[in-house]
Protein backbone atom coordinates (compact mmCIF):
# COMPACT_ATOMS: atom_id res chain seq x y z
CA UNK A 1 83.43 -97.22 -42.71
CA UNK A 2 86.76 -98.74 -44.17
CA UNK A 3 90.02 -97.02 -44.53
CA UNK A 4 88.99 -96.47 -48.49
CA UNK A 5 85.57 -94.87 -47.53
CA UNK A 6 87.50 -92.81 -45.12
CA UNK A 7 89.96 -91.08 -47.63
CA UNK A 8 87.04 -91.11 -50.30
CA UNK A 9 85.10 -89.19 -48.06
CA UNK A 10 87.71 -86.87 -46.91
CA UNK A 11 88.34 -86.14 -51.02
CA UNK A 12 84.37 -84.97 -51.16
CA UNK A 13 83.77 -82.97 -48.00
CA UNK A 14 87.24 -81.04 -47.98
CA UNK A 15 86.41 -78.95 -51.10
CA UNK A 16 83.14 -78.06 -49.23
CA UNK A 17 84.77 -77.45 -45.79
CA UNK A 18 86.47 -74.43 -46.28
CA UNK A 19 83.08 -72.77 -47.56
CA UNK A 20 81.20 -74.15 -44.82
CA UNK A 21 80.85 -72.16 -41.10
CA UNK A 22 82.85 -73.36 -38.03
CA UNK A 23 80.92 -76.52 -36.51
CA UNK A 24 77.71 -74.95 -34.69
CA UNK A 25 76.97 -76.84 -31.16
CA UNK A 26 73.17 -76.45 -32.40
CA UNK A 27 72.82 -74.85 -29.05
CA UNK A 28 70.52 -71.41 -29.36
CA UNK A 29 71.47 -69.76 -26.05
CA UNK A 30 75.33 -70.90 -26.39
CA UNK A 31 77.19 -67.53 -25.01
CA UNK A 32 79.00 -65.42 -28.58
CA UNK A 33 82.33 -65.38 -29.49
CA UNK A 34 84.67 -62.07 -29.00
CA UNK A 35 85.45 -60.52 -32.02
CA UNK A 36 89.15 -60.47 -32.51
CA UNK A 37 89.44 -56.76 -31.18
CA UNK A 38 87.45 -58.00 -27.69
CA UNK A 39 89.42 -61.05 -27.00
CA UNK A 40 90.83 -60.74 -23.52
CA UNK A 41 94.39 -60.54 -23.41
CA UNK A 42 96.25 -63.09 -20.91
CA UNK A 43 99.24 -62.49 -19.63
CA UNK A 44 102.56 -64.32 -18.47
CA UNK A 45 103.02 -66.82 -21.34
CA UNK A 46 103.88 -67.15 -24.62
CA UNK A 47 101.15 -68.79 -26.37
CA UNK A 48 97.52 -70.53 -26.49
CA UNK A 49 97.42 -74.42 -27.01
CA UNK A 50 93.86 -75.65 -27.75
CA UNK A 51 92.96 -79.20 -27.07
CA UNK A 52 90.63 -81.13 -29.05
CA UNK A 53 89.60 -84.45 -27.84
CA UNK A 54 87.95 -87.15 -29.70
CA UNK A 55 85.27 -88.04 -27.25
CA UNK A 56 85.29 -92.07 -29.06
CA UNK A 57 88.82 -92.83 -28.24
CA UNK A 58 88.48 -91.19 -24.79
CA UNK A 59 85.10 -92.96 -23.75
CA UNK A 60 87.03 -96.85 -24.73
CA UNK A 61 89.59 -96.38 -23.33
CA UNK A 62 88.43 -94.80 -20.12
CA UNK A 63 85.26 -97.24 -19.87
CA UNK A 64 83.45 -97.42 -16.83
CA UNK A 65 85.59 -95.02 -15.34
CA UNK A 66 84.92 -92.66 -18.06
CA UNK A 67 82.91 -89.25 -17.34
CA UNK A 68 79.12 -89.90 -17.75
CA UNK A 69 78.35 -86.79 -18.52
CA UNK A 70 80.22 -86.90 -21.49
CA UNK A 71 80.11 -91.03 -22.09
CA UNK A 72 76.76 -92.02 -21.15
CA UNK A 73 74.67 -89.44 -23.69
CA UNK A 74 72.81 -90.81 -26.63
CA UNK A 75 73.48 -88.26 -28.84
CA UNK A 76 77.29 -89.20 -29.08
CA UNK A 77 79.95 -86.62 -28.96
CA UNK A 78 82.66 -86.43 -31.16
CA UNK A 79 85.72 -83.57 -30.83
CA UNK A 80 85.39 -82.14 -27.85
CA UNK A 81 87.16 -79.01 -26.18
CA UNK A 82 89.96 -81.02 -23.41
CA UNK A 83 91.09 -77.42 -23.06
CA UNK A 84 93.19 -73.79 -23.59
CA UNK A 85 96.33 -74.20 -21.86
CA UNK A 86 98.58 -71.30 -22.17
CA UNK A 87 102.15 -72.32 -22.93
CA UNK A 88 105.70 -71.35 -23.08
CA UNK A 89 108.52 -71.92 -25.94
CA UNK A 90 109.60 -74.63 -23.27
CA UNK A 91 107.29 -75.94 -20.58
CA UNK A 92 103.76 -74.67 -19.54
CA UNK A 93 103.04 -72.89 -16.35
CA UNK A 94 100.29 -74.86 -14.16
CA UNK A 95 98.09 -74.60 -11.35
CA UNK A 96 99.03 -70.90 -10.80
CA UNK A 97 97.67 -68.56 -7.53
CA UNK A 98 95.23 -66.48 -8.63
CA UNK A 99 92.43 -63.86 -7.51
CA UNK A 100 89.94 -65.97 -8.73
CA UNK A 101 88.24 -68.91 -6.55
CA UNK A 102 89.10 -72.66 -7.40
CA UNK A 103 85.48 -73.63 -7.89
CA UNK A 104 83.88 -72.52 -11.32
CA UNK A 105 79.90 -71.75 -10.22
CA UNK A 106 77.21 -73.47 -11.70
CA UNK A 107 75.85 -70.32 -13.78
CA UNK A 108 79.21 -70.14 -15.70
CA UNK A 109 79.58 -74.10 -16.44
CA UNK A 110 76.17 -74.20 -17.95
CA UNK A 111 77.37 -71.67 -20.60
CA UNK A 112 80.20 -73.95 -21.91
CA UNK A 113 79.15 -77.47 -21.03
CA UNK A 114 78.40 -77.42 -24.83
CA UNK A 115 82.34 -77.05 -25.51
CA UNK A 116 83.09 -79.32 -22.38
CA UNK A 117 80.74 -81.68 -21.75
CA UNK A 118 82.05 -82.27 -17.91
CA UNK A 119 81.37 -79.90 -15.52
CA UNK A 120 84.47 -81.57 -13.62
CA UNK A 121 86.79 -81.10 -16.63
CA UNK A 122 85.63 -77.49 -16.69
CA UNK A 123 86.86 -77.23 -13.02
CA UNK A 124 89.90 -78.70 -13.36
CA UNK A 125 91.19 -77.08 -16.64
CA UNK A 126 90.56 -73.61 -14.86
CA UNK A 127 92.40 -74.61 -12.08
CA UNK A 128 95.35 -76.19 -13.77
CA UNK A 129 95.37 -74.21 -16.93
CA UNK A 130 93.01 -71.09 -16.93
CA UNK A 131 94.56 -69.94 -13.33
CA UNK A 132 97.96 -69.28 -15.41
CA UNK A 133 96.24 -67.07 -17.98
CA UNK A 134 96.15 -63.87 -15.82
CA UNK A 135 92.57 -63.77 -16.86
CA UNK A 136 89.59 -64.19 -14.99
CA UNK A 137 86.98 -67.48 -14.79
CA UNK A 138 84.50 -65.47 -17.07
CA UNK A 139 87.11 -64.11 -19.74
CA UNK A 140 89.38 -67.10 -19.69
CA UNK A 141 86.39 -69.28 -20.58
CA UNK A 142 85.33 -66.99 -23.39
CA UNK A 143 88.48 -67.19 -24.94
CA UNK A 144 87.94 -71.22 -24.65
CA UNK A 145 84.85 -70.19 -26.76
CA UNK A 146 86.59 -68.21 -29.27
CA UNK A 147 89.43 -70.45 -29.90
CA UNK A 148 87.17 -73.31 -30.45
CA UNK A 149 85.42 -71.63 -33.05
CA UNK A 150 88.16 -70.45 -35.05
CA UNK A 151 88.61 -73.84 -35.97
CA UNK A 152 86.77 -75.83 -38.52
CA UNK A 153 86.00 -79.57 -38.30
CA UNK A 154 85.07 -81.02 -41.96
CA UNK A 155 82.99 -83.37 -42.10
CA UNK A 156 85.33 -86.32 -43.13
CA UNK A 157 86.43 -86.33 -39.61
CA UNK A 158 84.02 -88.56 -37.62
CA UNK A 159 85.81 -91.75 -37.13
CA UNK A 160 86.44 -94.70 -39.20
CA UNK A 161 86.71 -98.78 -38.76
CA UNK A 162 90.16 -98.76 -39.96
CA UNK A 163 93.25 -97.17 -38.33
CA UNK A 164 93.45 -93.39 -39.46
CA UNK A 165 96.83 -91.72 -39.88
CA UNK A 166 97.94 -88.81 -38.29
CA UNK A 167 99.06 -87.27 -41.55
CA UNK A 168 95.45 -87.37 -42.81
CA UNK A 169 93.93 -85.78 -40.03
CA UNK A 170 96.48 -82.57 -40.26
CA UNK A 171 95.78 -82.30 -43.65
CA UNK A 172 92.12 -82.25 -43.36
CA UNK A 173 92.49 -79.87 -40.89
CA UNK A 174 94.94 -77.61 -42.44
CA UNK A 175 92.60 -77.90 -45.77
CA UNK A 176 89.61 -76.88 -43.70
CA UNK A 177 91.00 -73.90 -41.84
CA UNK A 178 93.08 -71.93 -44.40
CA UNK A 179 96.44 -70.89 -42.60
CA UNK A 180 97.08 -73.72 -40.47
CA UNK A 181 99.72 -75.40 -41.51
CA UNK A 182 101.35 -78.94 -40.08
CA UNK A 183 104.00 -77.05 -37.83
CA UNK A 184 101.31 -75.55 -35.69
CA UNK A 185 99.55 -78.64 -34.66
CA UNK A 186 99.83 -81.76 -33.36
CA UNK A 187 98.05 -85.34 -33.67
CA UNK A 188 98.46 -87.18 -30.19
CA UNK A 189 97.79 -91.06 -29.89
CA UNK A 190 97.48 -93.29 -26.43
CA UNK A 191 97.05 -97.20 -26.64
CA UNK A 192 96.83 -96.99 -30.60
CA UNK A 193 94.14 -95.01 -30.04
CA UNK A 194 94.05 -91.48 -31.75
CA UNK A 195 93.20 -89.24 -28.81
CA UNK A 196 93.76 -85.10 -29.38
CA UNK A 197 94.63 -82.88 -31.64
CA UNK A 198 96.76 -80.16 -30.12
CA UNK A 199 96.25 -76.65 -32.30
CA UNK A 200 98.65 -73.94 -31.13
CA UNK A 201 97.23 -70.28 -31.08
CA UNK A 202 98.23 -66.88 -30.50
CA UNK A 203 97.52 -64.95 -27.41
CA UNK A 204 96.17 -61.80 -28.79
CA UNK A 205 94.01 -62.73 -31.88
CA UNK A 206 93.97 -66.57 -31.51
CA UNK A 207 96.24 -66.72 -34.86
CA UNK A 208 97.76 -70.00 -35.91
CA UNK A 209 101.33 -70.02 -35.29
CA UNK A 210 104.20 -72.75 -35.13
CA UNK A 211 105.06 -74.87 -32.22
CA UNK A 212 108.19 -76.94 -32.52
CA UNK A 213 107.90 -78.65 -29.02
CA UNK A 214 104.12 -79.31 -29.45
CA UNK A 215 104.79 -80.57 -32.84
CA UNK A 216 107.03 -82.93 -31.50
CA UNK A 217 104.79 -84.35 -29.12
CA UNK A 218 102.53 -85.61 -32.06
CA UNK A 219 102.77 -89.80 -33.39
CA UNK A 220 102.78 -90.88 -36.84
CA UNK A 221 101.55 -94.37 -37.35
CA UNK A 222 97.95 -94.93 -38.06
CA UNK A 223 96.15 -95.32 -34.80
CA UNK A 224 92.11 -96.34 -34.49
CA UNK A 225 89.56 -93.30 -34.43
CA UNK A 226 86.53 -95.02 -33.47
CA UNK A 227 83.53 -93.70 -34.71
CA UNK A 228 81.19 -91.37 -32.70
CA UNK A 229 77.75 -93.13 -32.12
């Protein structure tokens, strides 16, 4: 679509997005969210970041080197969960000892490869990110699951044939998911290619709250979002 189509688009589907339900993986047996009172609590950091990735940008610029399991589908993807990496003000802890094994088993993957499609990304985001949570495999990755579904995709978002600007894609977002603002997210672009949106959440509830250092880490010239097919 061109660069017109894209904002035209965004105009129509925004004033349906906020009345619309968070983006369903269409997947019946897909494990439920806690309810805000039930969402483990983590401990020994500040704050949540949640990663979306577009999948597009991700699978051209990775090529044949890109995951297959994620890349090589025919039903393409588009946002997809990169992961929930708990954060300080400053810095982020990583790769942190914990009680919990290094190896994520099979049964527990196959919950959330609908929110990851890599059963290697899901490995490595516990071990690098999840381990610092103070939580365990089971409750870190339902809090991936909750997080993801507090936020609401529209439509409008699904790629376009001329370059997209950061700007655009906050403000879809922040129309579609009432209480986000610009200060709590970030738009990130590699290569001119726009490749995550960085949402910053709360530790208890998964509320949206500001992030100056995230923030910072966004760009702001209009990068190509290629569209998911």
């Amino acid at each position: 679509m061109t660069g017109l189509h894209f904002g035209l688009c965004l105009a129509a589907t925004l004033l349906l997005s906020a009345c619309q339900p968070p983006e369903s993986s269409g997947e019946a047996d897909a494990s439920p969210s806690p309810s805000a009172n039930a969402i483990p609590q983590g401990t020994g950091f500040d704050f949540y970041v949640l990663s979306l990735s577009w999948s597009p940008s991700y699978c051209q610029a990775e090529g044949d080197q890109a995951k297959r399991q994620q890349c090589g589908r025919r039903d393409p993807h588009g946002f997809v969960v990169h992961g929930l990496w708990p954060q300080f003000e400053r810095g982020y802890p990583e790769s942190c000892k914990s009680s919990e094994p290094d190896r994520v088993p099979d049964s527990l993957i196959a919950e959330y490869r609908d929110l990851i499609p890599s059963a290697g990304l899901i490995g490595h985001q516990w071990r690098k990110h999840g381990s610092c949570s103070g939580l365990s495999q089971a409750d870190y990755l339902a809090t991936v699951r909750a997080a993801r579904e507090k936020i609401n995709v529209p439509n409008g978002l699904d790629g376009d044939t001329q370059p997209v600007s950061p700007k655009a894609i906050e403000d879809a977002l922040a129309a579609a998911n009432p209480g986000l603002e610009a200060r709590d997210m970030a738009v990130t672009c590699k290569a001119g290619l726009i490749r995550e949106v960085r949402i910053c959440l709360t530790k208890d509830n998964l509320d949206f709250r500001a992030c100056p250092e995230i923030d910072r880490q966004g760009c702001s010239r209009p990068a190509s979002m290629p569209e998911a097919r």
